[in-house]
C-alpha atoms as a PDB file:
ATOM      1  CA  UNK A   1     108.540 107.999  94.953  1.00  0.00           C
ATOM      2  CA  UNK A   2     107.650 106.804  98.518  1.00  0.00           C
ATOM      3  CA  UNK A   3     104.015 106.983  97.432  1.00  0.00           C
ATOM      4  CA  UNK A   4     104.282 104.455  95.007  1.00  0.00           C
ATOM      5  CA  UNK A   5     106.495 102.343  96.894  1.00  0.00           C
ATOM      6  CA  UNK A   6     103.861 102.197  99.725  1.00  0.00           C
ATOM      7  CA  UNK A   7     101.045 101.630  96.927  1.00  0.00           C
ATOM      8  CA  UNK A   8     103.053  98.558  95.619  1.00  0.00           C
ATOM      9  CA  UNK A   9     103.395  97.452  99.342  1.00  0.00           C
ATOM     10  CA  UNK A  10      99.879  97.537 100.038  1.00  0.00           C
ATOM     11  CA  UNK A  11      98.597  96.096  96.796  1.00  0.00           C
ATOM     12  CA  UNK A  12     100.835  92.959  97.167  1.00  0.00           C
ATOM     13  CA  UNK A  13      99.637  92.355 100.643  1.00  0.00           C
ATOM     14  CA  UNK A  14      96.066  92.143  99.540  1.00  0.00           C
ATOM     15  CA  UNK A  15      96.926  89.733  96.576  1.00  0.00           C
ATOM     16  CA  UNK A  16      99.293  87.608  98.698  1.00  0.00           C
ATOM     17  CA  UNK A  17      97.037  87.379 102.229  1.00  0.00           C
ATOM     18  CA  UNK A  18      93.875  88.049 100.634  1.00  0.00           C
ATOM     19  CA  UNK A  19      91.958  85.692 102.636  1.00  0.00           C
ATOM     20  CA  UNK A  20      93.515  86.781 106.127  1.00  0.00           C
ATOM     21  CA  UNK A  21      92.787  91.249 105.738  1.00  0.00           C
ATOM     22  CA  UNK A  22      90.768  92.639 108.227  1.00  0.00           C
ATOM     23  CA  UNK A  23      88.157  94.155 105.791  1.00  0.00           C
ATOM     24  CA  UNK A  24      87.394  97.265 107.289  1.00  0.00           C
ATOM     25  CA  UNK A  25      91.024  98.071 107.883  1.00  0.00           C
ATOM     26  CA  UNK A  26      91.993  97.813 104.615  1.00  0.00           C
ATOM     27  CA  UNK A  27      88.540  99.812 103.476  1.00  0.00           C
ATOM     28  CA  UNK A  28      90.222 102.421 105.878  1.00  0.00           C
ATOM     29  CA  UNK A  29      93.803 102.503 103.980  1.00  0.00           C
ATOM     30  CA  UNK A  30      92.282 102.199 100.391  1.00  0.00           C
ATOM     31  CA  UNK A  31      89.940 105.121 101.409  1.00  0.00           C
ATOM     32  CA  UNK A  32      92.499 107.065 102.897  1.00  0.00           C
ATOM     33  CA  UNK A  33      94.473 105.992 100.044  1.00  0.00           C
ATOM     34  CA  UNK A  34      92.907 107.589  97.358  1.00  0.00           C
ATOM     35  CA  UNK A  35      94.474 110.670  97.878  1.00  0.00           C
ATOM     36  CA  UNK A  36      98.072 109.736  96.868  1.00  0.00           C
ATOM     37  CA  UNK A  37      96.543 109.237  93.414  1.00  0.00           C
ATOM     38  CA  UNK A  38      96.363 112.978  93.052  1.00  0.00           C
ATOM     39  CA  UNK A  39      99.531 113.506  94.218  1.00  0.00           C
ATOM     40  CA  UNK A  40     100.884 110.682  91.740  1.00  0.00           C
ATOM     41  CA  UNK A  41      99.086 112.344  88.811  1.00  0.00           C
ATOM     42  CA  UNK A  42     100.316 115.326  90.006  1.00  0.00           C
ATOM     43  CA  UNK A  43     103.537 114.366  89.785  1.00  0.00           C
ATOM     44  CA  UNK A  44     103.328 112.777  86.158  1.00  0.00           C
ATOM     45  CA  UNK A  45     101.921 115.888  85.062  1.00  0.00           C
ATOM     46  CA  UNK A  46     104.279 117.576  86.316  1.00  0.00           C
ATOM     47  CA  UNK A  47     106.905 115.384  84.538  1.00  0.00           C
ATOM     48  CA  UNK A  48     105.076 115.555  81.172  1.00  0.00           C
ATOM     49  CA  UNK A  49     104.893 119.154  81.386  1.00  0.00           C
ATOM     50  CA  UNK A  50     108.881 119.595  81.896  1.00  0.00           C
ATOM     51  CA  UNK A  51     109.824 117.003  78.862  1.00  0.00           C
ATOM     52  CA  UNK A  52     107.864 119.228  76.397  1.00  0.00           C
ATOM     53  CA  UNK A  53     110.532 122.195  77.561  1.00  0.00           C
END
């Protein structure tokens, strides 16, 4: 999933460069962020739901 991919990305740039983010930037991509969540439930759901066929 390119989702996740991007959310692994982004999470190991803030724990690797912590101290160098531009704070509201990455306010800006976490809020916008939030979003993929749904479709990443979604999608587990969706997964879930198949396996018990």
């Amino acid at each position: 999933m390119a989702i996740i991919v991007r959310m692994r990305g982004f999470r190991n740039f803030l724990v690797h460069r912590y101290g160098s983010i531009d704070d509201r930037k990455a306010y800006k991509d976490i809020k916008e962020g939030l979003k993929d969540f749904e479709k990443v439930f979604k999608a587990f759901e969706d997964a879930i739901e198949r396996s018990r066929k």
